[in-house]
Protein backbone atom coordinates (compact mmCIF):
# COMPACT_ATOMS: atom_id res chain seq x y z
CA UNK A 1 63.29 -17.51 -25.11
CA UNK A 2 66.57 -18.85 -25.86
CA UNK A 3 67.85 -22.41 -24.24
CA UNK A 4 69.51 -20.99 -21.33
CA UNK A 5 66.62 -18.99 -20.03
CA UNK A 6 64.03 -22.34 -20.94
CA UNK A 7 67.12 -24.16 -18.56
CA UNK A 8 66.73 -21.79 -15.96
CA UNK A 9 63.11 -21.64 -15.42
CA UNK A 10 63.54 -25.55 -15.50
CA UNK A 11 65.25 -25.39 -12.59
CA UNK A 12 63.73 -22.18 -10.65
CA UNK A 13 60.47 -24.40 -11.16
CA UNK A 14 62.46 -28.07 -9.89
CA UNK A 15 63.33 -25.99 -6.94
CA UNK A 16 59.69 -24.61 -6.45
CA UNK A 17 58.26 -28.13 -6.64
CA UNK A 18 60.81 -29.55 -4.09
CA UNK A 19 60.48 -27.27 -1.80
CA UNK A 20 57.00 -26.15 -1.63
CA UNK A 21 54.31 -27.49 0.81
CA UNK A 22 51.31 -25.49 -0.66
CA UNK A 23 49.01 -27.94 -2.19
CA UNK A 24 47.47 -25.68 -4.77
CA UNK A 25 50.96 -24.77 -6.11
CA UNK A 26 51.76 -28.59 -6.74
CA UNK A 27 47.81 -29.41 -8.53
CA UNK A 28 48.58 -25.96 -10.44
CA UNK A 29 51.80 -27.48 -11.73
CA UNK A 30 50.81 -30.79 -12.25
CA UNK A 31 47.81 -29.40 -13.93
CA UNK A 32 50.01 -27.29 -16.43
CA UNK A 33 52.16 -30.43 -17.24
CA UNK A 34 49.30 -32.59 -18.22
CA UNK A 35 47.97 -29.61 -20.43
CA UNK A 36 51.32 -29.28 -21.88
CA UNK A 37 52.15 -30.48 -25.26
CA UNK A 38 54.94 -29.44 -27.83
CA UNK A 39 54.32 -30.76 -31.19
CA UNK A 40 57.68 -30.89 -33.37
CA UNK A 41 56.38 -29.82 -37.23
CA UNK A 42 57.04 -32.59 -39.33
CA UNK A 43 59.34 -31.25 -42.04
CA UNK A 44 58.09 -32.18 -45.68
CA UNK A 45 60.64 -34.80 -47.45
CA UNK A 46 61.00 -33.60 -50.92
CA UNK A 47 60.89 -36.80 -53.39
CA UNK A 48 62.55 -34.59 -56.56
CA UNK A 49 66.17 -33.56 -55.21
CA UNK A 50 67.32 -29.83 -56.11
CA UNK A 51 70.83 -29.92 -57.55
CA UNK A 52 71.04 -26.35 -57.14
CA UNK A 53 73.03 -24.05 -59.19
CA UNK A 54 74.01 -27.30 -61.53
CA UNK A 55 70.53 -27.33 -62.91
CA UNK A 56 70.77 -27.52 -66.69
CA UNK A 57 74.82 -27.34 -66.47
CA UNK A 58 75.71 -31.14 -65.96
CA UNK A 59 74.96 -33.94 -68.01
CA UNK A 60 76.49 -37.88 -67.37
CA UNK A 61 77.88 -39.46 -70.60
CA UNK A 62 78.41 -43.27 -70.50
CA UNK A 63 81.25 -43.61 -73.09
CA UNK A 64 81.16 -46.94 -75.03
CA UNK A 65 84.21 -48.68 -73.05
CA UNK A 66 81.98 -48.13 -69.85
CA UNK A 67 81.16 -51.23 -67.63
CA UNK A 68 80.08 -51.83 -64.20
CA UNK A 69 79.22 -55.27 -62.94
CA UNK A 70 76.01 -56.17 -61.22
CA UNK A 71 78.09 -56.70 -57.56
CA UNK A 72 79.76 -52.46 -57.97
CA UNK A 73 75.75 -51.90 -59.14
CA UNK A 74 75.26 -53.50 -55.67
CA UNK A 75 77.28 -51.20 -53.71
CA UNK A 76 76.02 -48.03 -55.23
């Protein structure tokens, strides 16, 4: 079901709710409410970062002229 169907059905249901006098039709919906529950998956955090199609191609040389002070450190 894509967004615009889900938005729909939202409001075809609104509209049943509002309108309707049938007391089993409002406890059935209120019922399926309370039973309803969307869990969002928690998506695992990786702690080692994947540098992709660099892997093994880069290296960092610190040349012997190279400074930094501890406020630029700071910033970093």
């Amino acid at each position: 079901m894509n967004t615009i169907e889900l938005e729909v059905q939202k409001a075809i249901l609104a509209r049943e709710i509002l309108t309707t006098t049938n007391e089993d039709l409002i406890n059935n919906i209120r019922l399926a409410i309370r039973n309803f529950n969307y869990v969002i998956p928690k998506k695992e955090i990786s702690k080692k970062r994947d540098i992709g199609f660099l892997k093994g191609k880069a290296e960092v040389v610190f040349h012997d002229d190279w400074s930094m002070t501890p406020e630029e450190l700071e910033m970093v």
